[in-house]
Structure formats: C-alpha cells, structure tokens
C-alpha atoms as a PDB file:
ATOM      1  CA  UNK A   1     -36.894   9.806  43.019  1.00  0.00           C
ATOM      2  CA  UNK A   2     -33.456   9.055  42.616  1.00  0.00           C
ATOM      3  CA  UNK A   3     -32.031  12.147  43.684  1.00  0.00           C
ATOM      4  CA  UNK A   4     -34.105  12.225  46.602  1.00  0.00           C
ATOM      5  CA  UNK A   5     -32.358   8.863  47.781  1.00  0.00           C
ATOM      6  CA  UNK A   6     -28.765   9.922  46.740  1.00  0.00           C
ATOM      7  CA  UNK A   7     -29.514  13.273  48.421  1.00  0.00           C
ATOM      8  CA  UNK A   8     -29.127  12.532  52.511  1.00  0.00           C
ATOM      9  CA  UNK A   9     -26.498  10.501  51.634  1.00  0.00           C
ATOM     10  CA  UNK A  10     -24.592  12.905  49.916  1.00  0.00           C
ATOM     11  CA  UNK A  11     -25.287  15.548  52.430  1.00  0.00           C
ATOM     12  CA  UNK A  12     -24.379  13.142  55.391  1.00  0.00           C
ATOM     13  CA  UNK A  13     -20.973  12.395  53.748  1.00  0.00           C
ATOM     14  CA  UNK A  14     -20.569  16.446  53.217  1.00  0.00           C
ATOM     15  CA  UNK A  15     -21.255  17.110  56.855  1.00  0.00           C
ATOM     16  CA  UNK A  16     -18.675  14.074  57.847  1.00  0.00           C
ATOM     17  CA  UNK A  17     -15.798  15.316  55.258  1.00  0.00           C
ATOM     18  CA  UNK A  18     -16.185  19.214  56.598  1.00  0.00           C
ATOM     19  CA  UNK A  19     -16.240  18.052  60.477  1.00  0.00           C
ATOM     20  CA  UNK A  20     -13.198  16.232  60.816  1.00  0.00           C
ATOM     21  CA  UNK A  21     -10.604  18.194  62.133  1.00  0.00           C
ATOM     22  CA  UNK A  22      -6.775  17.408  61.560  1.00  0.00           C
ATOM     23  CA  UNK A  23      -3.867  18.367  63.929  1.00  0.00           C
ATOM     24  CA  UNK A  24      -0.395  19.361  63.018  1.00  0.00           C
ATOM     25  CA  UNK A  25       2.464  19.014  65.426  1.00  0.00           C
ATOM     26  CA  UNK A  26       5.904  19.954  64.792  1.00  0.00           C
ATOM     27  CA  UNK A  27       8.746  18.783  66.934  1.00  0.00           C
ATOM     28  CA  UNK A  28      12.629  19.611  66.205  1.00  0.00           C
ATOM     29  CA  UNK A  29      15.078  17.150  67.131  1.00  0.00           C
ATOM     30  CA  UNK A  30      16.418  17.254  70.548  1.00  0.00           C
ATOM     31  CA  UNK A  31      19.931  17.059  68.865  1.00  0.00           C
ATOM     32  CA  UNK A  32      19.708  20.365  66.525  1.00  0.00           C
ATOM     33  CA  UNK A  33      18.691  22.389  70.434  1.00  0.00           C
ATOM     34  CA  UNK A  34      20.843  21.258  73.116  1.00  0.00           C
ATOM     35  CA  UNK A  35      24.333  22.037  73.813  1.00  0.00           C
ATOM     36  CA  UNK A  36      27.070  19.407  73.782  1.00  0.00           C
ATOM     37  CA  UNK A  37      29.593  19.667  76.291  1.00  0.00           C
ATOM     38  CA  UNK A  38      32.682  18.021  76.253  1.00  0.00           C
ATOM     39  CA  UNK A  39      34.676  17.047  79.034  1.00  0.00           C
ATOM     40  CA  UNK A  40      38.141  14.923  79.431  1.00  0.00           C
ATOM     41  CA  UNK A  41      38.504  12.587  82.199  1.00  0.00           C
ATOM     42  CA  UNK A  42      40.757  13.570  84.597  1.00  0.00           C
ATOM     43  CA  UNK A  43      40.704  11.849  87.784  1.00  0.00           C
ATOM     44  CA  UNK A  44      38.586   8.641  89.592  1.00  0.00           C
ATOM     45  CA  UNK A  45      37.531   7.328  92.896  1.00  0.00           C
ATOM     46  CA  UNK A  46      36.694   4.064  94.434  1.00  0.00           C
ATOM     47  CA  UNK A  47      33.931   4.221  96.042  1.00  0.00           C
ATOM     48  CA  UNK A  48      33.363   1.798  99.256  1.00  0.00           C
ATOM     49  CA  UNK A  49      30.451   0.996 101.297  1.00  0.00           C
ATOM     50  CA  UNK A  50      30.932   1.919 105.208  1.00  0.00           C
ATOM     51  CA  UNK A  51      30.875  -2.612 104.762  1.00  0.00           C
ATOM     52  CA  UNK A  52      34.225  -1.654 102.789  1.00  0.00           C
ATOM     53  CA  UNK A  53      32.436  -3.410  99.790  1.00  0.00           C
ATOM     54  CA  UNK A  54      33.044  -1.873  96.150  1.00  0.00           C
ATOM     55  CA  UNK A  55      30.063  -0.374  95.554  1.00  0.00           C
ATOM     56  CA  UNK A  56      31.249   2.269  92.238  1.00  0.00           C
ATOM     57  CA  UNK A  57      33.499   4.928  90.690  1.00  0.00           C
ATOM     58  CA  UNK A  58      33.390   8.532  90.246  1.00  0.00           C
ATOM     59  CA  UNK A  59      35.508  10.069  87.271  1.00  0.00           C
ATOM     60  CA  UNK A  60      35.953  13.744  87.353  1.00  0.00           C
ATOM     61  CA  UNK A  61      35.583  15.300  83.845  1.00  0.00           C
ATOM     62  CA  UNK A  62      37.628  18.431  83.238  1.00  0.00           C
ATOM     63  CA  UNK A  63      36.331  20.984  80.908  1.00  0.00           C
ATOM     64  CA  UNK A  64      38.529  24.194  80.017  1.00  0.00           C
ATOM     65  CA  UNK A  65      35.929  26.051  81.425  1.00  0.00           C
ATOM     66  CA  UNK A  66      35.714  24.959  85.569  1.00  0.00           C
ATOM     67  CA  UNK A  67      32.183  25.791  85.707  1.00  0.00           C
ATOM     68  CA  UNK A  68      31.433  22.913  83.220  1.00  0.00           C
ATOM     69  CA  UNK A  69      33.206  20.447  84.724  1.00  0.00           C
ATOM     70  CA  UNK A  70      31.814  17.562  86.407  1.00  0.00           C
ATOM     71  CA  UNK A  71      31.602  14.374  88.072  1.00  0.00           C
ATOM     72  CA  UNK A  72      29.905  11.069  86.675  1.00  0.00           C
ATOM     73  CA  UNK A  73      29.073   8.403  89.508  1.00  0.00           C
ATOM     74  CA  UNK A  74      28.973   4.840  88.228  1.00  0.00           C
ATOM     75  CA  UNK A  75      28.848   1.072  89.199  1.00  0.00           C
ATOM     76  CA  UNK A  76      31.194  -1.300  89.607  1.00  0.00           C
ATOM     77  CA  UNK A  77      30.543  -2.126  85.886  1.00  0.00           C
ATOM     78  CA  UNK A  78      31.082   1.281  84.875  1.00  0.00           C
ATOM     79  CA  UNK A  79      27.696   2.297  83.861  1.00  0.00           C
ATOM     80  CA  UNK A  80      26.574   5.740  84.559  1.00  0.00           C
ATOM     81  CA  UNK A  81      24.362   5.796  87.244  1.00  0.00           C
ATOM     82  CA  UNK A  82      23.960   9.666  87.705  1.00  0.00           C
ATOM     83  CA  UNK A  83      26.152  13.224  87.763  1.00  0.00           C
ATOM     84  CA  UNK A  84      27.231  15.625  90.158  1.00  0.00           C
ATOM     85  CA  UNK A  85      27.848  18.994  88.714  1.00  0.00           C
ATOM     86  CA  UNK A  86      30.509  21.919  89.394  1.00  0.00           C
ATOM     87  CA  UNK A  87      28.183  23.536  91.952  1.00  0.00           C
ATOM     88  CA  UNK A  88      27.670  20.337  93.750  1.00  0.00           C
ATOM     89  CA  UNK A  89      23.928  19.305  92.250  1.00  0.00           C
ATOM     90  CA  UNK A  90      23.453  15.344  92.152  1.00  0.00           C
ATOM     91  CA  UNK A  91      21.642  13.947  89.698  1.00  0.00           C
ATOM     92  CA  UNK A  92      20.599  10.495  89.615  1.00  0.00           C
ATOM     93  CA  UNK A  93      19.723   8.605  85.736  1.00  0.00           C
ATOM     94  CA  UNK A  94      16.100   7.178  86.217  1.00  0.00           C
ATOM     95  CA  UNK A  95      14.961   4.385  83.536  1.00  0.00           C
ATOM     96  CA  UNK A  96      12.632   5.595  80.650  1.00  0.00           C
ATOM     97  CA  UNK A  97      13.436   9.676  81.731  1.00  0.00           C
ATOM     98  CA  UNK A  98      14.445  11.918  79.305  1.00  0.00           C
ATOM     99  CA  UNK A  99      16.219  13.502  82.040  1.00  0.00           C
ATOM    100  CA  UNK A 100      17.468  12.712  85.390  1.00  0.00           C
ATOM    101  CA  UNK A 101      16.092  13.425  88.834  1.00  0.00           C
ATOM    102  CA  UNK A 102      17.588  15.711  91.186  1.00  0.00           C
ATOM    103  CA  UNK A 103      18.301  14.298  94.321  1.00  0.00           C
ATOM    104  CA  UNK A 104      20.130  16.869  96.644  1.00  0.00           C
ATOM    105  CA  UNK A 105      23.325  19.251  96.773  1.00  0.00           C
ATOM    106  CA  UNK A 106      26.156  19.380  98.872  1.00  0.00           C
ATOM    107  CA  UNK A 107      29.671  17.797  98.930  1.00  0.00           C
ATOM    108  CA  UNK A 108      30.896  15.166  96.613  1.00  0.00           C
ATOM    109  CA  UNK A 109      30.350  12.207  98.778  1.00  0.00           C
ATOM    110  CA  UNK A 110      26.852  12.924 100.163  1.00  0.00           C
ATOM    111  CA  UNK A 111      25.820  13.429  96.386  1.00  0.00           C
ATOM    112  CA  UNK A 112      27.169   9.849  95.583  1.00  0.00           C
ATOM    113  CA  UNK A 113      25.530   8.384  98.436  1.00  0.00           C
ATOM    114  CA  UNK A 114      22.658   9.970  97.532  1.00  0.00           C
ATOM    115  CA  UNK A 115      22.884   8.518  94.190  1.00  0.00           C
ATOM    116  CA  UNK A 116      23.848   5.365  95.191  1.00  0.00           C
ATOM    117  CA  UNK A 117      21.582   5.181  97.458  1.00  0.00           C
ATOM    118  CA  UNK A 118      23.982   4.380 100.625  1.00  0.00           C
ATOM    119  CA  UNK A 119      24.553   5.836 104.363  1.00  0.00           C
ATOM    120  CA  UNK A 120      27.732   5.840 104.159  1.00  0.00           C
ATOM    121  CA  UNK A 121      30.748   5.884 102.111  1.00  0.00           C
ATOM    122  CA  UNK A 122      34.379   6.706 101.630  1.00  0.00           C
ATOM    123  CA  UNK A 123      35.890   7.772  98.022  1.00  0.00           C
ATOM    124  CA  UNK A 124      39.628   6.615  97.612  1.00  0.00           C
ATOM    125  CA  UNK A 125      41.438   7.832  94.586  1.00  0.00           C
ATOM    126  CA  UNK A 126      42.835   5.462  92.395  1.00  0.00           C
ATOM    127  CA  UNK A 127      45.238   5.871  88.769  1.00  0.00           C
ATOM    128  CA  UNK A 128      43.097   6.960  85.950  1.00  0.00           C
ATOM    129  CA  UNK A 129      44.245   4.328  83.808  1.00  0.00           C
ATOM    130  CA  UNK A 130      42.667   2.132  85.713  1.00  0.00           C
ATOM    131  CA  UNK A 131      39.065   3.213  84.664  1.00  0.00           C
ATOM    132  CA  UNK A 132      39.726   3.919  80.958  1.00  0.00           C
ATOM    133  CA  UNK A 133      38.645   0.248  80.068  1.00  0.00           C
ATOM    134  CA  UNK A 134      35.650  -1.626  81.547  1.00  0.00           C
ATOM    135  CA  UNK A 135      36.849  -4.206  83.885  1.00  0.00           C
ATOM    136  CA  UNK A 136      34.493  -6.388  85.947  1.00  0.00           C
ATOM    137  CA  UNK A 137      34.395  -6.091  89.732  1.00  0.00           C
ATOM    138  CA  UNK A 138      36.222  -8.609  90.323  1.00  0.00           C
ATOM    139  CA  UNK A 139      38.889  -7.263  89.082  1.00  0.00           C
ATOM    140  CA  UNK A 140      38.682  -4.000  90.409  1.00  0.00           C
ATOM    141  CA  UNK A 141      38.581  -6.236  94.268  1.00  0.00           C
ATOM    142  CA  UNK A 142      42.016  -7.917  93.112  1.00  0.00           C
ATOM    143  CA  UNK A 143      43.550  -4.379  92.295  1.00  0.00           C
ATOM    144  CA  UNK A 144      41.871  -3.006  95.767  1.00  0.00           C
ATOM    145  CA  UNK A 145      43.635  -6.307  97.835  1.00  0.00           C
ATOM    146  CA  UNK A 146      47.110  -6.320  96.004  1.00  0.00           C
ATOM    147  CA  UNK A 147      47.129  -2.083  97.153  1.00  0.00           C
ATOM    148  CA  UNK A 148      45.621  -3.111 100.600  1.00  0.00           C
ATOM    149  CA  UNK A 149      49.576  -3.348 101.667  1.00  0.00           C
ATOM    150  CA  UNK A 150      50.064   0.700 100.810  1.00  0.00           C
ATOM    151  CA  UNK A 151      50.442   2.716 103.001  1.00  0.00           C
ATOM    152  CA  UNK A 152      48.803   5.462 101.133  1.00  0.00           C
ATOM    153  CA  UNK A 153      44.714   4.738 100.407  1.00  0.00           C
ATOM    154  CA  UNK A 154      44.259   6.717  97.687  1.00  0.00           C
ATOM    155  CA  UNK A 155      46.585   4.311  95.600  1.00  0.00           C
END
C-alpha cells in the first residue's frame, strides 16, 4: 500500500526532472573580436552656430593609414558626441547603443550639423593645443573674443 502511494509521486517527479530543458549560450567578449584603431590627433575646429554661438569641436585623428583616419565631433565640454569617417559617413553616439546611428554622408560640415543637430554652421580652425585639455566653454568664448581682433579666422 505504501508503494502504491510513493509510486505517482515518484513518477510525477521523474516526468518533471526529464522535461526541463536547459539552454547554453556562449558569448566571447566584444574586446577579444574587434579591431582597435589608433589614431593621433592632428588638427581641431571650432564649431559656431549660424547665431555665432560655440556650439563644439571637431579633432581630426591621423592614422598612418589615410583610409583610417577620422574625425570626432564633440561639445563644448569635449565629450564625443559622434564620428565622421575618411569617406565622409557621420555617425552620431546614441545613449544605451552599442553602436552609433548613421545619420548621412557628405562633406565635413553637413556631417557635423547633422550630428549636432544644427542648420547651419561654420568650422574655424583653431591651435591643437588648445583642445588637448578639457576646458569649459567659457573659456573656449574668452579665447574666441581675445582672437576676434585677427585678421585670420582660423586662429
């Protein structure tokens, strides 16, 4: 009588231990697949609003290899904000994306306003050393008003 008790249980837990199924994903590290690329800074741009307001940067980063090379278009607080690569591509950085969005091709300038998000804008170069620290926008103003007198904008 016992055994016929202890039976469908036994049975009920046999069917329930053989059913279950178990999955097994494997996932490599998106470090050991992708390619770095290096790339030394090499030149930077102002970038102004058609309001002639600050609105960013954009460093070029030189790679030996020209087809590598590229251009990173940031804020006035020097974060990256998105890329424009060697065969004019813009990419913009998008929060909680693995990777960014592309957003157009063309020249240098519409790409930035594209990733900016602006009409209109003009780039003016400016000394390199200028962006190799972070320095706040007001800053970056002052430097703009006390080379306002220049005769040559891309000072």
């Amino acid at each position: 009588m016992l055994i016929r008790s202890i039976l469908p249980t036994c049975a009920l837990a046999i069917c329930l231990a053989t059913t279950g199924c178990r999955t097994i994903e494997r996932k490599s590290p998106i470090a050991a697949t992708a390619e770095m690329r290096v790339g030394l800074p090499a030149r930077a741009w102002e970038v102004v609003s058609g309001e002639r307001e600050l609105v960013g940067l954009v460093v070029l980063f030189e790679n030996p290899r020209p087809a590598e090379s590229h251009y990173m278009v940031r804020n006035v607080w020097h974060q990256d904000l998105g890329l424009i690569d060697s065969l004019g591509r813009s990419y913009r950085y998008l929060p909680h994306h693995r990777e960014p969005a592309w957003v157009g091709s063309g020249t240098i300038v519409r790409g930035v306003e594209r990733i900016l998000g602006l009409e209109d804008c003009q780039l003016f170069e400016m000394p390199f050393r200028e962006t190799r620290h972070a320095t706040s926008p007001g800053e970056l103003e002052q430097r703009r008003a006390d080379r306002a007198g220049s005769a040559d904008p891309a000072l």
